[in-house]
Protein backbone atom coordinates (compact mmCIF):
# COMPACT_ATOMS: atom_id res chain seq x y z
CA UNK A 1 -1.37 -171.00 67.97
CA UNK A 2 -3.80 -168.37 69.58
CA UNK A 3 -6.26 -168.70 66.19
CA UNK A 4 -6.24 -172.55 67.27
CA UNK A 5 -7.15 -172.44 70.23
CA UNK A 6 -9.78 -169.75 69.63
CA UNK A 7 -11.20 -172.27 67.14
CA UNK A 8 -11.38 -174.71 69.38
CA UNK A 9 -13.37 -172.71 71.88
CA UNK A 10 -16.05 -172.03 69.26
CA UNK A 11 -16.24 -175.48 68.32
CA UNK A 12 -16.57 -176.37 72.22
CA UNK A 13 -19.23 -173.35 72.33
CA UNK A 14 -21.11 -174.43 69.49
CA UNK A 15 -21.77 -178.22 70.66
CA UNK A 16 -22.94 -176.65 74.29
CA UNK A 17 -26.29 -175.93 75.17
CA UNK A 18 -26.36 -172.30 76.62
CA UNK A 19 -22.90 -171.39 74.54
CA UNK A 20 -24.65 -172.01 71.21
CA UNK A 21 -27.09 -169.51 71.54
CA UNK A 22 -23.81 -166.97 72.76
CA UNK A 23 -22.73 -168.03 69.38
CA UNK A 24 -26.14 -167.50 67.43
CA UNK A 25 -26.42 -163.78 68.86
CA UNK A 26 -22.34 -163.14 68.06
CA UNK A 27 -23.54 -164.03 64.70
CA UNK A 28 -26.29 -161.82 64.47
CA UNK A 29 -24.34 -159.11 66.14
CA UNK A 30 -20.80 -159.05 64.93
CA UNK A 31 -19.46 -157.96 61.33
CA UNK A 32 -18.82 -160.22 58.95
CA UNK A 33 -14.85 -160.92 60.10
CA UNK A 34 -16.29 -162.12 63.11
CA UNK A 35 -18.92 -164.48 61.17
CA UNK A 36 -16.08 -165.64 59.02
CA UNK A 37 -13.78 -165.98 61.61
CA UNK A 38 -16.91 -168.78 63.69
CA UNK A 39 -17.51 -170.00 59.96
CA UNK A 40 -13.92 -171.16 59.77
CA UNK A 41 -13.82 -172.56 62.92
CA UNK A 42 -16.63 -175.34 62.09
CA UNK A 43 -14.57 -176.38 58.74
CA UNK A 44 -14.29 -179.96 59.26
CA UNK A 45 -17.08 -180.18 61.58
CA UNK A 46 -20.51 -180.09 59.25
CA UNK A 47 -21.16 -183.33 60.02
CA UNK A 48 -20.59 -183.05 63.45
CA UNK A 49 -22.93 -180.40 63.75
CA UNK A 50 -25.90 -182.21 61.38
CA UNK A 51 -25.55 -184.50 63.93
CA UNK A 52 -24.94 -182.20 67.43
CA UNK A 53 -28.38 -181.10 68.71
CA UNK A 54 -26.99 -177.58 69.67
CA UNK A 55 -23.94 -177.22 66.95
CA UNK A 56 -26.85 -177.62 63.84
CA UNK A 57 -28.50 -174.42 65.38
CA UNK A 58 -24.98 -172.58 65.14
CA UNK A 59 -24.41 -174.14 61.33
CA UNK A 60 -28.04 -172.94 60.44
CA UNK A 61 -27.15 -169.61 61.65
CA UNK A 62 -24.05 -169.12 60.22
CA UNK A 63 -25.67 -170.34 56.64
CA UNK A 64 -28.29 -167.77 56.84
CA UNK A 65 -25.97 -165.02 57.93
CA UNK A 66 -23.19 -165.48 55.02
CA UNK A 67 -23.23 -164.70 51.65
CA UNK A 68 -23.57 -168.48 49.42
CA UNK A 69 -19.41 -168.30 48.37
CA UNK A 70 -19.15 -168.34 52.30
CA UNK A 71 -20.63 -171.07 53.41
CA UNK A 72 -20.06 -173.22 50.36
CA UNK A 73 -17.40 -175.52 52.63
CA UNK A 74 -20.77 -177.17 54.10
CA UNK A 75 -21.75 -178.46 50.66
CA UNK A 76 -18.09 -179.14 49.93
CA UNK A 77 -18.09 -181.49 53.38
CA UNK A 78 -21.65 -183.03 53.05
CA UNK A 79 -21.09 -183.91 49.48
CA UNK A 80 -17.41 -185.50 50.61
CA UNK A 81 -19.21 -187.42 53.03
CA UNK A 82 -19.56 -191.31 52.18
CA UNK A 83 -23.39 -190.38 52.91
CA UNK A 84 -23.37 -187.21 51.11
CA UNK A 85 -23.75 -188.90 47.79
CA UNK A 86 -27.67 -190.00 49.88
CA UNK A 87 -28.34 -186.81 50.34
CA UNK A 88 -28.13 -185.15 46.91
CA UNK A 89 -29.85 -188.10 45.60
């Protein structure tokens, strides 16, 4: 229950203004457990935070931080998408 609620406080943090950037510098801070751990939290959320003008910023981050296997979920939920089939056109 705990892990739920923790991922719902990074998804809250990530669509925030000021708590994105907290969540930027965790990522560039912390080890990669921590990384995972705010990875897995936005699983289910890519195209929430496309669209979020303060959640992209955390996505971006977290692609550029992880190794490709990591962050392969984001292609997985763009390409589920009913749009995603636009943009790998």
């Amino acid at each position: 229950m705990a892990a739920n609620a923790d991922f719902a406080s990074v998804w809250d943090m990530a669509r925030d203004s000021m708590a994105c950037r907290d969540l930027q510098k965790a990522l560039d801070e912390c080890g990669d457990s921590g990384r995972l751990a705010i990875a897995e939290a936005l699983k289910s959320h890519v195209w929430h935070c496309i669209r979020c003008r303060n959640a992209n910023h955390v996505l971006q981050k977290v692609i550029t931080v992880l190794r490709s296997d990591k962050v392969q979920f984001v292609i997985d939920e763009i390409m589920e998408h009913p749009s995603g089939s636009l943009v790998a056109s």
